[in-house]
N, C-alpha and C. Protein backbone atom coordinates (compact mmCIF):
# COMPACT_ATOMS: atom_id res chain seq x y z
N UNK A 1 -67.88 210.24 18.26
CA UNK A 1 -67.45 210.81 19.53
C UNK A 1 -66.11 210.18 19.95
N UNK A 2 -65.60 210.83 20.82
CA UNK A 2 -64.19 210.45 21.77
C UNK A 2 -64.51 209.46 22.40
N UNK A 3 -63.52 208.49 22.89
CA UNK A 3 -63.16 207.76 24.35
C UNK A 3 -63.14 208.15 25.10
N UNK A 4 -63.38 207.58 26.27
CA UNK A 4 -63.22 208.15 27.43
C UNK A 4 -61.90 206.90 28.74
N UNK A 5 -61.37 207.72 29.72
CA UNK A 5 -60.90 206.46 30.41
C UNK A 5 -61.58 206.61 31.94
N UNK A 6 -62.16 205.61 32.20
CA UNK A 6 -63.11 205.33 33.58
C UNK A 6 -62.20 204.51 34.19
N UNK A 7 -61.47 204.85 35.82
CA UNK A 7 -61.27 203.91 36.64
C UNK A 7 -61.83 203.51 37.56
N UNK A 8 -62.20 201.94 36.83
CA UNK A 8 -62.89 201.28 38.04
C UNK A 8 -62.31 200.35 39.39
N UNK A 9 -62.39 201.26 40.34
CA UNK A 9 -61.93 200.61 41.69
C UNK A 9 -62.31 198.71 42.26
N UNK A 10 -63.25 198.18 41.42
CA UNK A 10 -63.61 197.34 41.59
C UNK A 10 -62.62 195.83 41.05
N UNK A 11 -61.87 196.76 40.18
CA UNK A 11 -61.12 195.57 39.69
C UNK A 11 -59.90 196.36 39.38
N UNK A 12 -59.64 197.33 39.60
CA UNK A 12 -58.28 197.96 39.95
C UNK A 12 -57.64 198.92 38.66
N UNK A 13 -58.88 198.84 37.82
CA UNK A 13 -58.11 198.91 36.09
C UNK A 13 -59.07 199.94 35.59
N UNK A 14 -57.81 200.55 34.49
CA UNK A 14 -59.06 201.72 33.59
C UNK A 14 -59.24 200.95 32.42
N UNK A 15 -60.44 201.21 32.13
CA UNK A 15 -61.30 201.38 30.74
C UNK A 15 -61.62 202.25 30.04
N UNK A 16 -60.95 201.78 28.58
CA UNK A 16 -61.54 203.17 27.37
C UNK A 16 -62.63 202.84 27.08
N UNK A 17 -63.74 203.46 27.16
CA UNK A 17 -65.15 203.38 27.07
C UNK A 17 -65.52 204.46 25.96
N UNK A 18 -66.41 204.21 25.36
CA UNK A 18 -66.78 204.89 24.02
C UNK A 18 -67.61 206.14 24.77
N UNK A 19 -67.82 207.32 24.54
CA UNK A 19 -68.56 208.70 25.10
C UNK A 19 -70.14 208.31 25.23
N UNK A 20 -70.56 208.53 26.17
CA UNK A 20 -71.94 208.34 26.54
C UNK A 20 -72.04 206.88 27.20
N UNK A 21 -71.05 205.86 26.89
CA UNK A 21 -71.53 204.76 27.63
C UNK A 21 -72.10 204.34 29.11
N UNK A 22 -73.07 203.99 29.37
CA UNK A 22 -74.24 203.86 30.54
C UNK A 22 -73.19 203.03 31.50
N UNK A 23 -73.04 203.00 32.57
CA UNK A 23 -72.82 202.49 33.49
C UNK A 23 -72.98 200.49 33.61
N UNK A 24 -74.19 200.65 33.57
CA UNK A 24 -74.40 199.22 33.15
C UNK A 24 -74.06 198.39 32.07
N UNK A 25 -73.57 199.24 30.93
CA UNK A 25 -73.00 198.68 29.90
C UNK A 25 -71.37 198.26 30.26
N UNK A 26 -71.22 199.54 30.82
CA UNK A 26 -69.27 199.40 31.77
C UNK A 26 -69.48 198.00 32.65
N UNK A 27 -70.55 198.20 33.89
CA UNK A 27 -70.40 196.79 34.85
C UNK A 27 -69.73 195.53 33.92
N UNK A 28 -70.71 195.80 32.75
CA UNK A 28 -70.49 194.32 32.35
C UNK A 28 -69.07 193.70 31.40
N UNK A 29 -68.15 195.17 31.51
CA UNK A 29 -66.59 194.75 31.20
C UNK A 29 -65.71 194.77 32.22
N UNK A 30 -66.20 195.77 32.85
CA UNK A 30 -65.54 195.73 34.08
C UNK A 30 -65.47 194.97 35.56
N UNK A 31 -66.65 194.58 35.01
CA UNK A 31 -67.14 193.66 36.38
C UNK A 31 -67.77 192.52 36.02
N UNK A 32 -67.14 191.31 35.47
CA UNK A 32 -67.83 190.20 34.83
C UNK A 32 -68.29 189.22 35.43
N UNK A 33 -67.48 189.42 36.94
CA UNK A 33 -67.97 188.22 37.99
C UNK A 33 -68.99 188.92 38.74
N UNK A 34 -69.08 189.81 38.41
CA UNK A 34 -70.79 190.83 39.56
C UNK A 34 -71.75 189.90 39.36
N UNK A 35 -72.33 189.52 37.73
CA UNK A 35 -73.16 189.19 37.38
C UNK A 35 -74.02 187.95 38.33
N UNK A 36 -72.85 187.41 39.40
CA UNK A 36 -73.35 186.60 40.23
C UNK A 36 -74.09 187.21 41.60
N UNK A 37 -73.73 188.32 41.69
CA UNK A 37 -74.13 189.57 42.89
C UNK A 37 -75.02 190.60 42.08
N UNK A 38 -75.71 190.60 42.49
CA UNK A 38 -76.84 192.01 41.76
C UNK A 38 -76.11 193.34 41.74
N UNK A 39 -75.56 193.80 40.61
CA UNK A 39 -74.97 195.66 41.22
C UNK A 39 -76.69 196.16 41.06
N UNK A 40 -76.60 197.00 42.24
CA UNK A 40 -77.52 198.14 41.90
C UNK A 40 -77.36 199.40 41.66
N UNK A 41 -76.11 199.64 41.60
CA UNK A 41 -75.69 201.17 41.33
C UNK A 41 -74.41 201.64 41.05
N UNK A 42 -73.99 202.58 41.65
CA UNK A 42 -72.62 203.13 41.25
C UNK A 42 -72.21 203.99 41.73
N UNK A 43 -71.25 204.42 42.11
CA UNK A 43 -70.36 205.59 42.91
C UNK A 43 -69.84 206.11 42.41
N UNK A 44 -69.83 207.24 41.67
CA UNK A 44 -69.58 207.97 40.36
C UNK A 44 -68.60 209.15 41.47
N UNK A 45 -67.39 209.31 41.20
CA UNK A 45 -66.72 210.20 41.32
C UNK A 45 -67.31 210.12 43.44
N UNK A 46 -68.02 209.06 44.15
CA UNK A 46 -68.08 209.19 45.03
C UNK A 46 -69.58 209.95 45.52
N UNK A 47 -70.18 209.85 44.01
CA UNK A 47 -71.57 210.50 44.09
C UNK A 47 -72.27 209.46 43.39
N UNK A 48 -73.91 208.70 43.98
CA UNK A 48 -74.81 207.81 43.92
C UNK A 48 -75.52 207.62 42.21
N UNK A 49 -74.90 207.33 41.58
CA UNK A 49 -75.65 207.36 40.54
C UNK A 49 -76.28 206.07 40.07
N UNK A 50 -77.47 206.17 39.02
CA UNK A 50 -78.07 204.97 38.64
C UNK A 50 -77.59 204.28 37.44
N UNK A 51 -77.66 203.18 37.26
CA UNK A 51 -76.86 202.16 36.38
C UNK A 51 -77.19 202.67 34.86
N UNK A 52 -78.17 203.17 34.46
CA UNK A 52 -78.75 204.12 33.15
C UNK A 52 -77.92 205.68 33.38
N UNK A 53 -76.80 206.02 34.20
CA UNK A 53 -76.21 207.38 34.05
C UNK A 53 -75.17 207.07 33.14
N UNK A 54 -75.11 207.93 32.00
CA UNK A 54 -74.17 207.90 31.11
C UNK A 54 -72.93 208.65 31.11
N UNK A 55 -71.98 208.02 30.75
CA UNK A 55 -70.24 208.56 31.34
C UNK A 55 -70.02 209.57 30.52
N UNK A 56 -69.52 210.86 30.49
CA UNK A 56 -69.20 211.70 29.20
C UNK A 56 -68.13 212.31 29.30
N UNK A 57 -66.98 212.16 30.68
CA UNK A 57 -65.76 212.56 30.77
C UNK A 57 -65.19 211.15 31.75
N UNK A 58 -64.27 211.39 31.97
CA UNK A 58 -63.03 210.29 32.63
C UNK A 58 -63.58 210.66 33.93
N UNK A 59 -63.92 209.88 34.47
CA UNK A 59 -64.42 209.46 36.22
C UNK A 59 -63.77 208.27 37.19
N UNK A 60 -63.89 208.14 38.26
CA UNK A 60 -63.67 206.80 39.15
C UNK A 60 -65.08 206.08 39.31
N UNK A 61 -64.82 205.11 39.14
CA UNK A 61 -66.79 204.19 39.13
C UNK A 61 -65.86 203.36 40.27
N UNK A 62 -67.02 203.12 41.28
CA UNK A 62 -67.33 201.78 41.70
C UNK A 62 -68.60 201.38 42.12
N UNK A 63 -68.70 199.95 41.68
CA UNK A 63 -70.09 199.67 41.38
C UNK A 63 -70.39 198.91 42.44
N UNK A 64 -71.70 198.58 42.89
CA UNK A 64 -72.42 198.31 44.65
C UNK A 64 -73.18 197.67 44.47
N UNK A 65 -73.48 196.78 45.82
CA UNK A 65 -74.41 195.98 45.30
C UNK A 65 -75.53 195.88 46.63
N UNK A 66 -76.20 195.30 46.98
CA UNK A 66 -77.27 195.42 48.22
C UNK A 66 -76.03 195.60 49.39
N UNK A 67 -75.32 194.96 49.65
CA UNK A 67 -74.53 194.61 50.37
C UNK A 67 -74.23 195.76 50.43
N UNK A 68 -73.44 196.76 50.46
CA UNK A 68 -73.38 198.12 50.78
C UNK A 68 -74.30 199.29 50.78
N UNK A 69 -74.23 200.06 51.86
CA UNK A 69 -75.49 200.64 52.77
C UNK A 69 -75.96 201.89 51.37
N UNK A 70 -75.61 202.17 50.44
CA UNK A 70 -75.57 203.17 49.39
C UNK A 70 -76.66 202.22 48.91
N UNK A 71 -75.93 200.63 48.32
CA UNK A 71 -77.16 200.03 47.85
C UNK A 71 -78.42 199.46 48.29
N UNK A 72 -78.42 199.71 49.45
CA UNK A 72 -79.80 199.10 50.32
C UNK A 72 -80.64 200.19 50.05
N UNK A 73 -80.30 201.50 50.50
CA UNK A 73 -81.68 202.48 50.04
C UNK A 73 -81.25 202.71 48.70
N UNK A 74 -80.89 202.54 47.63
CA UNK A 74 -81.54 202.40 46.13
C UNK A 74 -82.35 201.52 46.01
N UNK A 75 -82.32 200.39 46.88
CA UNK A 75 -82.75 199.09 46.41
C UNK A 75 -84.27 199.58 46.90
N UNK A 76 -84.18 199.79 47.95
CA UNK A 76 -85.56 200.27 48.90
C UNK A 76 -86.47 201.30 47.80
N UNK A 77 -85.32 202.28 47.21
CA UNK A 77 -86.51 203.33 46.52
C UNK A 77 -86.84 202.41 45.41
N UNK A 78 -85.85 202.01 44.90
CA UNK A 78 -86.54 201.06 43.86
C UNK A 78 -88.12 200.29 43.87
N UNK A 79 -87.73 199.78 45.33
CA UNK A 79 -88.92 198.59 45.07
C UNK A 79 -90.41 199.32 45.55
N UNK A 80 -90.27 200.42 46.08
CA UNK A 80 -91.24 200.85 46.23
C UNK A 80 -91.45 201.63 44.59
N UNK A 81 -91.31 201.86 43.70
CA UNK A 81 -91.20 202.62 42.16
C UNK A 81 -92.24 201.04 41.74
N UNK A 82 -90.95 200.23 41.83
CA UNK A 82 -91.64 199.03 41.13
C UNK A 82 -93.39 198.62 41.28
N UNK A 83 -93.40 198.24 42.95
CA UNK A 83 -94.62 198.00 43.17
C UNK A 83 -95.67 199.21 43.22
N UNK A 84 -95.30 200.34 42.85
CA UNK A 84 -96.66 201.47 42.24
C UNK A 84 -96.64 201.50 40.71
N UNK A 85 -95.67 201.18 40.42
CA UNK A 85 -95.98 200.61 38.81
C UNK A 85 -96.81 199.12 38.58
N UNK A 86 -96.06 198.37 39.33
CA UNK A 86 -97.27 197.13 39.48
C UNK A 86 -98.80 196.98 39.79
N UNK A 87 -98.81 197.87 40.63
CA UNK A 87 -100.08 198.53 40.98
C UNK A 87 -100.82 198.79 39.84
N UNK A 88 -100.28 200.23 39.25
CA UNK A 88 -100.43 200.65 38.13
C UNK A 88 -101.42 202.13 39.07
N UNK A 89 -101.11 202.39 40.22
CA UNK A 89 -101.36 203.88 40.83
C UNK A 89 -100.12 204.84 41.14
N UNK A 90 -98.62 204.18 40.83
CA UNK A 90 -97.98 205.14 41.35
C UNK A 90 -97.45 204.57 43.04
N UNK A 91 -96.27 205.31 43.48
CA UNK A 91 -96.06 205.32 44.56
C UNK A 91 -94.80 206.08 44.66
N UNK A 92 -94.87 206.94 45.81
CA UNK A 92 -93.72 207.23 46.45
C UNK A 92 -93.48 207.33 47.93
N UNK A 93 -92.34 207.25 48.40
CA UNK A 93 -91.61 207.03 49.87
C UNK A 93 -91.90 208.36 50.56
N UNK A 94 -92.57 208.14 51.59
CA UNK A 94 -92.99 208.94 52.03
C UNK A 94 -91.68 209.67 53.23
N UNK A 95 -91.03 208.43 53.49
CA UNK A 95 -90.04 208.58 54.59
C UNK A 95 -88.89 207.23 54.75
N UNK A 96 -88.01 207.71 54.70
CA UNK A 96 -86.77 206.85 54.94
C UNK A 96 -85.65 207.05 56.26
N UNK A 97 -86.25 206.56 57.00
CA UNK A 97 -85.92 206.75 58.51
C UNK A 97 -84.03 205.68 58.25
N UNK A 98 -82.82 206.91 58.71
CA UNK A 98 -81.45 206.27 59.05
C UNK A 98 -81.39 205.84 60.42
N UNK A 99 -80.77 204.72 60.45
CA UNK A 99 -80.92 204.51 61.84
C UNK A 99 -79.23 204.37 62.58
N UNK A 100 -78.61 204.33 61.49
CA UNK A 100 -77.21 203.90 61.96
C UNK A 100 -76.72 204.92 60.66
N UNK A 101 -75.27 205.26 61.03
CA UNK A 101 -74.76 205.77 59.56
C UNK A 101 -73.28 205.73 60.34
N UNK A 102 -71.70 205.36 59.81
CA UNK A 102 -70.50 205.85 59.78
C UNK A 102 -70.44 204.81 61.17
N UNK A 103 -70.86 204.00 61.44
CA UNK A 103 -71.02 203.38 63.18
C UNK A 103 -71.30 203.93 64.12
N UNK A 104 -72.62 204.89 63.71
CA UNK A 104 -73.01 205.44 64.74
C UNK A 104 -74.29 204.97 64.84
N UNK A 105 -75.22 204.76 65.74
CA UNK A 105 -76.41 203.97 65.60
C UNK A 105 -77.30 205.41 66.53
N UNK A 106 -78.44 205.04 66.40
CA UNK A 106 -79.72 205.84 66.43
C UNK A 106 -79.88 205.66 68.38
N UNK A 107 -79.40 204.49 68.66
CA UNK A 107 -79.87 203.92 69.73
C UNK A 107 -78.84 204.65 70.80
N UNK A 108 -78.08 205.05 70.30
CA UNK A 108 -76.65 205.89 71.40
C UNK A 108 -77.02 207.02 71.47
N UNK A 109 -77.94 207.39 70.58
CA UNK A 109 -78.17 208.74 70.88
C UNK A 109 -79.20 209.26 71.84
N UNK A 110 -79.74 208.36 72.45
CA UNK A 110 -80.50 208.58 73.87
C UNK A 110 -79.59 208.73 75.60
């Protein structure tokens, strides 16, 4: 297969990345000091994708970590996935209540 070139906003630079390469395989050239910050995801062209989405044309990545509000509810669906697998019954989110979004908070709106 082809190369591809991914710019990642995180460190200012493109990468030729081999076709199909996963996201998480990129973090870890592109982003070598993350490894001290958890990424949980990625901003693919500005759309939420998971660290297992594979690249197959030239995109903008930037990669997230709890610390940004994109990565708090991945993190959230995550851990609820995890602990119904731990379980070993399953689980899903029944509801994910926003309470703030763009600086607008839930509480102004009364």
């Amino acid at each position: 297969m082809e190369d591809i070139r991914i710019f990642c906003e995180n460190d200012s630079c493109d990468h030729i990345i081999p076709y199909g390469t996963t996201l998480r395989q990129l973090s870890k050239t592109a982003c070598p000091s993350a490894e001290d910050r958890s990424i949980i995801a990625a901003l693919v062209d500005n759309t939420l994708k998971e660290l297992d989405y594979k690249v197959h044309e030239p995109r903008v990545v930037r990669f997230i970590d709890y610390d940004h509000p994109d990565g708090r509810r991945t993190y959230i669906r995550s851990l609820c996935d995890d602990i119904g697998k731990n379980l070993g019954c399953g689980a899903v989110m029944t509801e994910l209540r926003r309470t703030e979004a763009n600086g607008f908070s839930i509480v102004n709106l009364c």
